[in-house]
PDB file of N, CA and C in Angstrom:
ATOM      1  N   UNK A   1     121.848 137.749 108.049  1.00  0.00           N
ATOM      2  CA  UNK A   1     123.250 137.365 108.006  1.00  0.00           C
ATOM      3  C   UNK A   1     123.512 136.175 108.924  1.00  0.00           C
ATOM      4  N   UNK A   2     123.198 136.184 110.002  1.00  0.00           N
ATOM      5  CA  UNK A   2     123.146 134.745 110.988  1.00  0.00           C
ATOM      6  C   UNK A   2     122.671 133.666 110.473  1.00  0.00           C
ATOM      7  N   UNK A   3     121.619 133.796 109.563  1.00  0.00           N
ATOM      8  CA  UNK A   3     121.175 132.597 109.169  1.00  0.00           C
ATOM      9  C   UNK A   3     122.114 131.860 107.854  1.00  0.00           C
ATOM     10  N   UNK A   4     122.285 133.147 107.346  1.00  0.00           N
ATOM     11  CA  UNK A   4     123.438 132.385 106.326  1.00  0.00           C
ATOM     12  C   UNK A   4     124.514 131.871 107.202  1.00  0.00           C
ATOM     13  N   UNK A   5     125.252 131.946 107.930  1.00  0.00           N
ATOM     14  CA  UNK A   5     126.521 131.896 108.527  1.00  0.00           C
ATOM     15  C   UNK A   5     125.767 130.995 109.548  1.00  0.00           C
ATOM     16  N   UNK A   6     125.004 130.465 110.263  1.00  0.00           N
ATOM     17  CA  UNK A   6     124.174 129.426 110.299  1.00  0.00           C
ATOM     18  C   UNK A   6     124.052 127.624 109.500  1.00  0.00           C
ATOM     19  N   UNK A   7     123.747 128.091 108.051  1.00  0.00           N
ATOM     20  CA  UNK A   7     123.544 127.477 107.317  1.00  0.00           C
ATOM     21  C   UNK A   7     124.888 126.845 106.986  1.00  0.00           C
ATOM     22  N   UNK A   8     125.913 127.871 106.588  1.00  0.00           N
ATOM     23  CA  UNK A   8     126.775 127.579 105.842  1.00  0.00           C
ATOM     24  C   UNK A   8     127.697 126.569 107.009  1.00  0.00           C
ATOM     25  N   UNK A   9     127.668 127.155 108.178  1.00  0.00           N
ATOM     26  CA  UNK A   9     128.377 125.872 109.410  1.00  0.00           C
ATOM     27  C   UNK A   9     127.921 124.677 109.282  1.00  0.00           C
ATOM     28  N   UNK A  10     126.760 124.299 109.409  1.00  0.00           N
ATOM     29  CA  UNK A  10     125.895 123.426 109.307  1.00  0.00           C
ATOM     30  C   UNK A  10     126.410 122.466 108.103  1.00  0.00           C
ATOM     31  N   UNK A  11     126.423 122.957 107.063  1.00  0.00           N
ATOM     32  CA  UNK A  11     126.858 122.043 105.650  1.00  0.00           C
ATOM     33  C   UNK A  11     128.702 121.792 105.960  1.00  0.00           C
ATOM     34  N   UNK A  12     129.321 123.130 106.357  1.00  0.00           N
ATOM     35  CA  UNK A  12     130.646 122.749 106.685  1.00  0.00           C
ATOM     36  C   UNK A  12     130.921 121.602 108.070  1.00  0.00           C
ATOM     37  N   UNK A  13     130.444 121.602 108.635  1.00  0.00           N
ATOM     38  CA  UNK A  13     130.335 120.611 109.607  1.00  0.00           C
ATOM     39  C   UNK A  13     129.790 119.258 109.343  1.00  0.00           C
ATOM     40  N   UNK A  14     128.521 119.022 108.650  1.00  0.00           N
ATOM     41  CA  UNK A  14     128.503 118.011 108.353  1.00  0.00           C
ATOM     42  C   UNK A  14     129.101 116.852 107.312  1.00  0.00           C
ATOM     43  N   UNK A  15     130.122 117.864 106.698  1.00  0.00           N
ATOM     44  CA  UNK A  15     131.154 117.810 105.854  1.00  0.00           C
ATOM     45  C   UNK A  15     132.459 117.985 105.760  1.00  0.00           C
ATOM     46  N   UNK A  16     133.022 117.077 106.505  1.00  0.00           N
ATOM     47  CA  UNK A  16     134.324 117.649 107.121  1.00  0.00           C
ATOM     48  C   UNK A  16     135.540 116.997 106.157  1.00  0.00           C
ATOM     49  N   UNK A  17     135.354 116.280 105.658  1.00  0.00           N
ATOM     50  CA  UNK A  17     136.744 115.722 104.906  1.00  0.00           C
ATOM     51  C   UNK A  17     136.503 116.464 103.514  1.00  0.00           C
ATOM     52  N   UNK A  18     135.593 117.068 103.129  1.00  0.00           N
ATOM     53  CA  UNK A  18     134.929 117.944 102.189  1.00  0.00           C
ATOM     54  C   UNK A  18     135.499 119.052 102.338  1.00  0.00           C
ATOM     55  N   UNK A  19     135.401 119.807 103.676  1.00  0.00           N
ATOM     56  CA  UNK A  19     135.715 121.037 103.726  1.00  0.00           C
ATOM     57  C   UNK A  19     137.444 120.868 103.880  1.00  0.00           C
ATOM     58  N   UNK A  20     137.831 119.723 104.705  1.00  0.00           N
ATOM     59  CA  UNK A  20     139.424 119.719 104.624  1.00  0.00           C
ATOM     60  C   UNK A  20     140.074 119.859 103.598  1.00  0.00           C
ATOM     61  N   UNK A  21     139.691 118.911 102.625  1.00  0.00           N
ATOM     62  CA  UNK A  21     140.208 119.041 101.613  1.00  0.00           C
ATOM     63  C   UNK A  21     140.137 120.309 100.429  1.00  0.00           C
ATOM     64  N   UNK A  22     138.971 120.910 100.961  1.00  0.00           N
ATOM     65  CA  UNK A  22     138.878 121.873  99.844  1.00  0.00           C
ATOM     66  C   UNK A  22     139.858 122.788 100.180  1.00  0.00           C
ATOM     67  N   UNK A  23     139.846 123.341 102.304  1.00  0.00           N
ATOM     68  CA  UNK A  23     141.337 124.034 102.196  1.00  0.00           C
ATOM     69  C   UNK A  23     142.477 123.654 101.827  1.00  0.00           C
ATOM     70  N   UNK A  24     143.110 122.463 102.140  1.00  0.00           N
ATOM     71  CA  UNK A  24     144.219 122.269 101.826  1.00  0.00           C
ATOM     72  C   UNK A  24     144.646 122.389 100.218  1.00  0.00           C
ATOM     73  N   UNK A  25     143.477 122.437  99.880  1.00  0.00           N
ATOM     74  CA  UNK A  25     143.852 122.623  97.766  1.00  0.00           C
ATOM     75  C   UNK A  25     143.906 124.209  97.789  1.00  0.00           C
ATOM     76  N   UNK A  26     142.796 125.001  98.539  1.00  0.00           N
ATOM     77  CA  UNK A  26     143.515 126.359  98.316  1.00  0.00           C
ATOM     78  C   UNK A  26     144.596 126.949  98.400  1.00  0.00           C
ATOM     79  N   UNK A  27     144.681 126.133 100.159  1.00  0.00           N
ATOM     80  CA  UNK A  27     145.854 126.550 100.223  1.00  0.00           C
ATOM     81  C   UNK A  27     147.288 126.216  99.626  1.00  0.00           C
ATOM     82  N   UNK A  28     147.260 124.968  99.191  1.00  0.00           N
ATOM     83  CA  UNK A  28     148.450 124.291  98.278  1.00  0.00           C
ATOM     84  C   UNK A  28     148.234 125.375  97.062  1.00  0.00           C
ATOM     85  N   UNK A  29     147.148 125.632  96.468  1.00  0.00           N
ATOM     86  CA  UNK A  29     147.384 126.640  95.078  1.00  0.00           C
ATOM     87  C   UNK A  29     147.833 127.963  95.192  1.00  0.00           C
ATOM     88  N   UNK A  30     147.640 128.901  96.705  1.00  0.00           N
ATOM     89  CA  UNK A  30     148.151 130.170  97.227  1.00  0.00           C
ATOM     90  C   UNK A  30     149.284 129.645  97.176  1.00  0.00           C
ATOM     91  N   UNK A  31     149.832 129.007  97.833  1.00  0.00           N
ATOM     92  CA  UNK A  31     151.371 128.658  97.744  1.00  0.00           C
ATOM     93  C   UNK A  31     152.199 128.530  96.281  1.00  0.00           C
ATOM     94  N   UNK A  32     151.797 127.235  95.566  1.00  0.00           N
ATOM     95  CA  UNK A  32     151.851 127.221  94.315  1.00  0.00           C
ATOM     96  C   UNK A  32     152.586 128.579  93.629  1.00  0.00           C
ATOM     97  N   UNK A  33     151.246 129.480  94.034  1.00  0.00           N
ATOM     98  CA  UNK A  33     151.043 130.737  93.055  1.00  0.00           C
ATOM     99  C   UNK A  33     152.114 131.693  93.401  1.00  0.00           C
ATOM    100  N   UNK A  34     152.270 131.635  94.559  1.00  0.00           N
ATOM    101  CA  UNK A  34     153.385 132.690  95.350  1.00  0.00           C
ATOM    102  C   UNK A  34     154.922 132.053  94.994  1.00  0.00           C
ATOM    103  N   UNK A  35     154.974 130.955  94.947  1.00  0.00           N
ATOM    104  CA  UNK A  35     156.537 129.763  95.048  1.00  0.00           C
ATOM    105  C   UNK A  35     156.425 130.668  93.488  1.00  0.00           C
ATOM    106  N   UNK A  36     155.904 130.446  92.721  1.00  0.00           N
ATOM    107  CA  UNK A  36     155.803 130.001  91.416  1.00  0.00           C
ATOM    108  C   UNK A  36     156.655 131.823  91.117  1.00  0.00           C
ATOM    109  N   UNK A  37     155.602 132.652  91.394  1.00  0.00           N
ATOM    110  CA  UNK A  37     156.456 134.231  91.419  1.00  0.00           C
ATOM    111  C   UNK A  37     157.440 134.313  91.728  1.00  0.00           C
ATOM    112  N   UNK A  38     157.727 133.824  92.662  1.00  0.00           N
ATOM    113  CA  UNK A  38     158.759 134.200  93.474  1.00  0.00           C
ATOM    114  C   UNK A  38     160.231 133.547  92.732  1.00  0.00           C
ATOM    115  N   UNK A  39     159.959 132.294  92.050  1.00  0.00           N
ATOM    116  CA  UNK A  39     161.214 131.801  91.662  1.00  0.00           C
ATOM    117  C   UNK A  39     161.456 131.458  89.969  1.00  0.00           C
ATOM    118  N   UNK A  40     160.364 132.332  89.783  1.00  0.00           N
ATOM    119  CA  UNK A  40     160.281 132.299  88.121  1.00  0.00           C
ATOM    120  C   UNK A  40     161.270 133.494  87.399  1.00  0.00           C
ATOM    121  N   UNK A  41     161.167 134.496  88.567  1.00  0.00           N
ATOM    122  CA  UNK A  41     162.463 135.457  87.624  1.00  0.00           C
ATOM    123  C   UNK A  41     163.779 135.328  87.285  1.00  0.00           C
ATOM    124  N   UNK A  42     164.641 134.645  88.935  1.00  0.00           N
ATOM    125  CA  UNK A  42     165.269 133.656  89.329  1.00  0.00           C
ATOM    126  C   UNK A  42     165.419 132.897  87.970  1.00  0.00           C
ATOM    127  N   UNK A  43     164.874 131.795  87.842  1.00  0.00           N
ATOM    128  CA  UNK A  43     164.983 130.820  86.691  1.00  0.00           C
ATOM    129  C   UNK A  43     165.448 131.934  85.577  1.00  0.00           C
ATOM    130  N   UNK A  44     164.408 132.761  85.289  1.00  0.00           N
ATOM    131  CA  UNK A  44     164.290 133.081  83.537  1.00  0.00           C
ATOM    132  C   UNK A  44     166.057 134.171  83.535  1.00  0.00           C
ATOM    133  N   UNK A  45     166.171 134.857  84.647  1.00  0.00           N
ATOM    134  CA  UNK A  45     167.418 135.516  84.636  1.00  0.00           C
ATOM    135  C   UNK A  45     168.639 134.562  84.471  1.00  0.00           C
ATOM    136  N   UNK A  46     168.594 133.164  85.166  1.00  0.00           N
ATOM    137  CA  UNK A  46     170.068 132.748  84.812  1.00  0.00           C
ATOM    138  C   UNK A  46     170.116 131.549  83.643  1.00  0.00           C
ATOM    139  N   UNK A  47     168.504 131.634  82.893  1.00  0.00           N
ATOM    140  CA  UNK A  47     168.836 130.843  81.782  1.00  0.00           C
ATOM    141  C   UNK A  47     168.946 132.235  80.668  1.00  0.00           C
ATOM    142  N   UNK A  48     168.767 133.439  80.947  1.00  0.00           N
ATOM    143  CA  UNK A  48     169.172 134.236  79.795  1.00  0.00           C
ATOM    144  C   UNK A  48     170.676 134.402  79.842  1.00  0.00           C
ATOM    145  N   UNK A  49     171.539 134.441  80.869  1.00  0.00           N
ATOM    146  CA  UNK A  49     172.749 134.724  81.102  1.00  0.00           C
ATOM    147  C   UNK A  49     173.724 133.615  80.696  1.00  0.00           C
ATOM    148  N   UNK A  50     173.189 132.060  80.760  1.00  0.00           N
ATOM    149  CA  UNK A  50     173.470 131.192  80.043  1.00  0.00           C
ATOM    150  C   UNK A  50     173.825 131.101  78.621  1.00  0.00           C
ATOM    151  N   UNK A  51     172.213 131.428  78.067  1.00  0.00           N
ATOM    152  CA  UNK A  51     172.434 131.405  76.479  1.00  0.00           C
ATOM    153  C   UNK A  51     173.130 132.847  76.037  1.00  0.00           C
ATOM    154  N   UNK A  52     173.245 133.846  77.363  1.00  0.00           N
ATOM    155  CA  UNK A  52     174.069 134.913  75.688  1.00  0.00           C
ATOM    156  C   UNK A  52     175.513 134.401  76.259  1.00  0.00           C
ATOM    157  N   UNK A  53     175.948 133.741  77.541  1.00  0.00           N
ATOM    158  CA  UNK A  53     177.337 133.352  77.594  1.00  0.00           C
ATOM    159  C   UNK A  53     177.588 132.135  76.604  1.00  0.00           C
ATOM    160  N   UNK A  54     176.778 131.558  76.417  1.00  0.00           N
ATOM    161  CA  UNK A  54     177.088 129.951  75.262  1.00  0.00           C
ATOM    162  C   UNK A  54     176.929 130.283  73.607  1.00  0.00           C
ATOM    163  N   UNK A  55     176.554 132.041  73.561  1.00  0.00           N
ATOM    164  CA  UNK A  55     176.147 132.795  72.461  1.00  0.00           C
ATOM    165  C   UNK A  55     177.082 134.068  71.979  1.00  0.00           C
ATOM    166  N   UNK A  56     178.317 133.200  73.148  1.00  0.00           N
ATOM    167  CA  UNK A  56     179.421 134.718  73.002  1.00  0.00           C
ATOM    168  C   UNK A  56     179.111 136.166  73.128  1.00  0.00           C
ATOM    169  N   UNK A  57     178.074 136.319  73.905  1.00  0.00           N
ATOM    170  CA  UNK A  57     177.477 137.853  74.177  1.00  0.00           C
ATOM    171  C   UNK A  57     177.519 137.829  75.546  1.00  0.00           C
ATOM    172  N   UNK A  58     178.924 138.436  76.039  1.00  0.00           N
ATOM    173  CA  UNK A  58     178.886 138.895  77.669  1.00  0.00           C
ATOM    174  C   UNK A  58     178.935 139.974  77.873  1.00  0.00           C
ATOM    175  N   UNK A  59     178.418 140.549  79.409  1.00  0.00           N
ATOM    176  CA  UNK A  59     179.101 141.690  79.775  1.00  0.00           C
ATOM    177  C   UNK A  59     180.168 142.237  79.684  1.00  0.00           C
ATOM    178  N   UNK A  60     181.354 141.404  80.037  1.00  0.00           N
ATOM    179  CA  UNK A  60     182.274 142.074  79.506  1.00  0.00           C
ATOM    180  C   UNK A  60     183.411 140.728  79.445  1.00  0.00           C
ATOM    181  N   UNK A  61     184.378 141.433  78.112  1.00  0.00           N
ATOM    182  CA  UNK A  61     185.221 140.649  77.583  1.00  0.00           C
ATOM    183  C   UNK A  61     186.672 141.207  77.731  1.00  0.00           C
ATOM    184  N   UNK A  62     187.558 140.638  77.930  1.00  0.00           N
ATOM    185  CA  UNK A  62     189.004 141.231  78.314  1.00  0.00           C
ATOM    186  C   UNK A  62     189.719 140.787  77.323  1.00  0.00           C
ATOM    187  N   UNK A  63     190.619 141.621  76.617  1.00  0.00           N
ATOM    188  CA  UNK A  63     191.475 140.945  75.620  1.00  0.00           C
ATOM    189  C   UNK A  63     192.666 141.977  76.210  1.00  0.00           C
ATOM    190  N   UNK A  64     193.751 141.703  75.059  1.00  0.00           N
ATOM    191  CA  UNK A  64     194.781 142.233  75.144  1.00  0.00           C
ATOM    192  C   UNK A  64     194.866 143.465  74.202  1.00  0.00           C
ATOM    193  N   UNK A  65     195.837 144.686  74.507  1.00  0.00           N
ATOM    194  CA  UNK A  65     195.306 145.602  73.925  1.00  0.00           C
ATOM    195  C   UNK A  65     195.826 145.065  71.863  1.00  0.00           C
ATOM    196  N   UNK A  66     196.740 144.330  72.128  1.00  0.00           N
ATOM    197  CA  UNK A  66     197.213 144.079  70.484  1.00  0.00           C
ATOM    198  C   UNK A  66     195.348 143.385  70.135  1.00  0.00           C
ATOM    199  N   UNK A  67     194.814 143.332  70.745  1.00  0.00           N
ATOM    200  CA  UNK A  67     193.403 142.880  70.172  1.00  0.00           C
ATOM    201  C   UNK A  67     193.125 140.792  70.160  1.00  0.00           C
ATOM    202  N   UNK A  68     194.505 140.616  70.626  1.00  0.00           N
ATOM    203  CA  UNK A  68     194.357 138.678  70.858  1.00  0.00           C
ATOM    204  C   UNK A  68     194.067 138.731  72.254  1.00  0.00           C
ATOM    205  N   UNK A  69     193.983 137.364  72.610  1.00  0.00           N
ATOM    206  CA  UNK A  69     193.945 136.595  74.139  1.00  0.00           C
ATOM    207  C   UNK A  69     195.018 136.860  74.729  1.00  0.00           C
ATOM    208  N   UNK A  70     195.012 137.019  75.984  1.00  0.00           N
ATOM    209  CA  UNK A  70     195.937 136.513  76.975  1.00  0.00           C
ATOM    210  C   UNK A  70     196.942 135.363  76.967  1.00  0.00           C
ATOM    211  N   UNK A  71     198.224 135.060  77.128  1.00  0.00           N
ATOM    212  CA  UNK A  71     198.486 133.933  77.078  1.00  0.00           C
ATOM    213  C   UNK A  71     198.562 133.212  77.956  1.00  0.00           C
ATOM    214  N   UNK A  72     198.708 131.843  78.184  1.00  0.00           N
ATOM    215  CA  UNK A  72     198.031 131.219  79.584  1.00  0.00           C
ATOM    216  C   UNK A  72     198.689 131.445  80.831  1.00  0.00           C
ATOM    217  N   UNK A  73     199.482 131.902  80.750  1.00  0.00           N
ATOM    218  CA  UNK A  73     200.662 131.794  81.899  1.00  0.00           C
ATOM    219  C   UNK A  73     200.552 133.292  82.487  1.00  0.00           C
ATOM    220  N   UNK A  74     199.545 134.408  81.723  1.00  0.00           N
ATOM    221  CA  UNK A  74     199.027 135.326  82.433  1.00  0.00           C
ATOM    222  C   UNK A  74     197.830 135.122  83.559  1.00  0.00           C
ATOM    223  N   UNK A  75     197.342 134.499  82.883  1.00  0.00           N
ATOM    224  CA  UNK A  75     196.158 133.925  83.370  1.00  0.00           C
ATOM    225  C   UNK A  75     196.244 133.147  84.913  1.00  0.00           C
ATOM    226  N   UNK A  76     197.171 132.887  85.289  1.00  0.00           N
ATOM    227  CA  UNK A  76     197.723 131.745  86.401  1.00  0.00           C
ATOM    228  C   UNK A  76     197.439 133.272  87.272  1.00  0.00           C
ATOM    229  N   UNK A  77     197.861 134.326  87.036  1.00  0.00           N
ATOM    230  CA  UNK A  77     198.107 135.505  87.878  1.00  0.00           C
ATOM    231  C   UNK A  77     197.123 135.659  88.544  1.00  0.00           C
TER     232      UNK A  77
END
């Protein structure tokens, strides 16, 4: 086991803008991967709430009990 962990310093050391860069891409893609979870439900929840509001399908709708709209001057209330 020393000799591997030996070896493997050895190549990482003599390789240093090699090894920099290879972390900083992991680590930019862990991130990536986590951002990406994290704000993808976010997104997909308020573009569904969009299209059923621009699709006339809401939670909930208020009318009047005769079954029309409000008239505007309720509405000010």
């Amino acid at each position: 086991m020393n000799l591997q962990l030996t070896l493997a310093w050895r190549y990482l050391s003599g390789r240093k803008l090699r090894t920099f860069l290879t972390t900083l891409a992991v680590v930019f893609g862990v991130m990536v991967i986590f951002g990406m979870n994290i704000i993808l439900p976010t997104i997909l929840e308020a573009f569904q709430a969009n299209i059923m509001a621009a699709g006339g399908i809401v939670d909930v709708t208020v009318t009047h009990k005769s079954g029309s709209g409000f008239p505007t001057d309720v509405t000010a209330r």
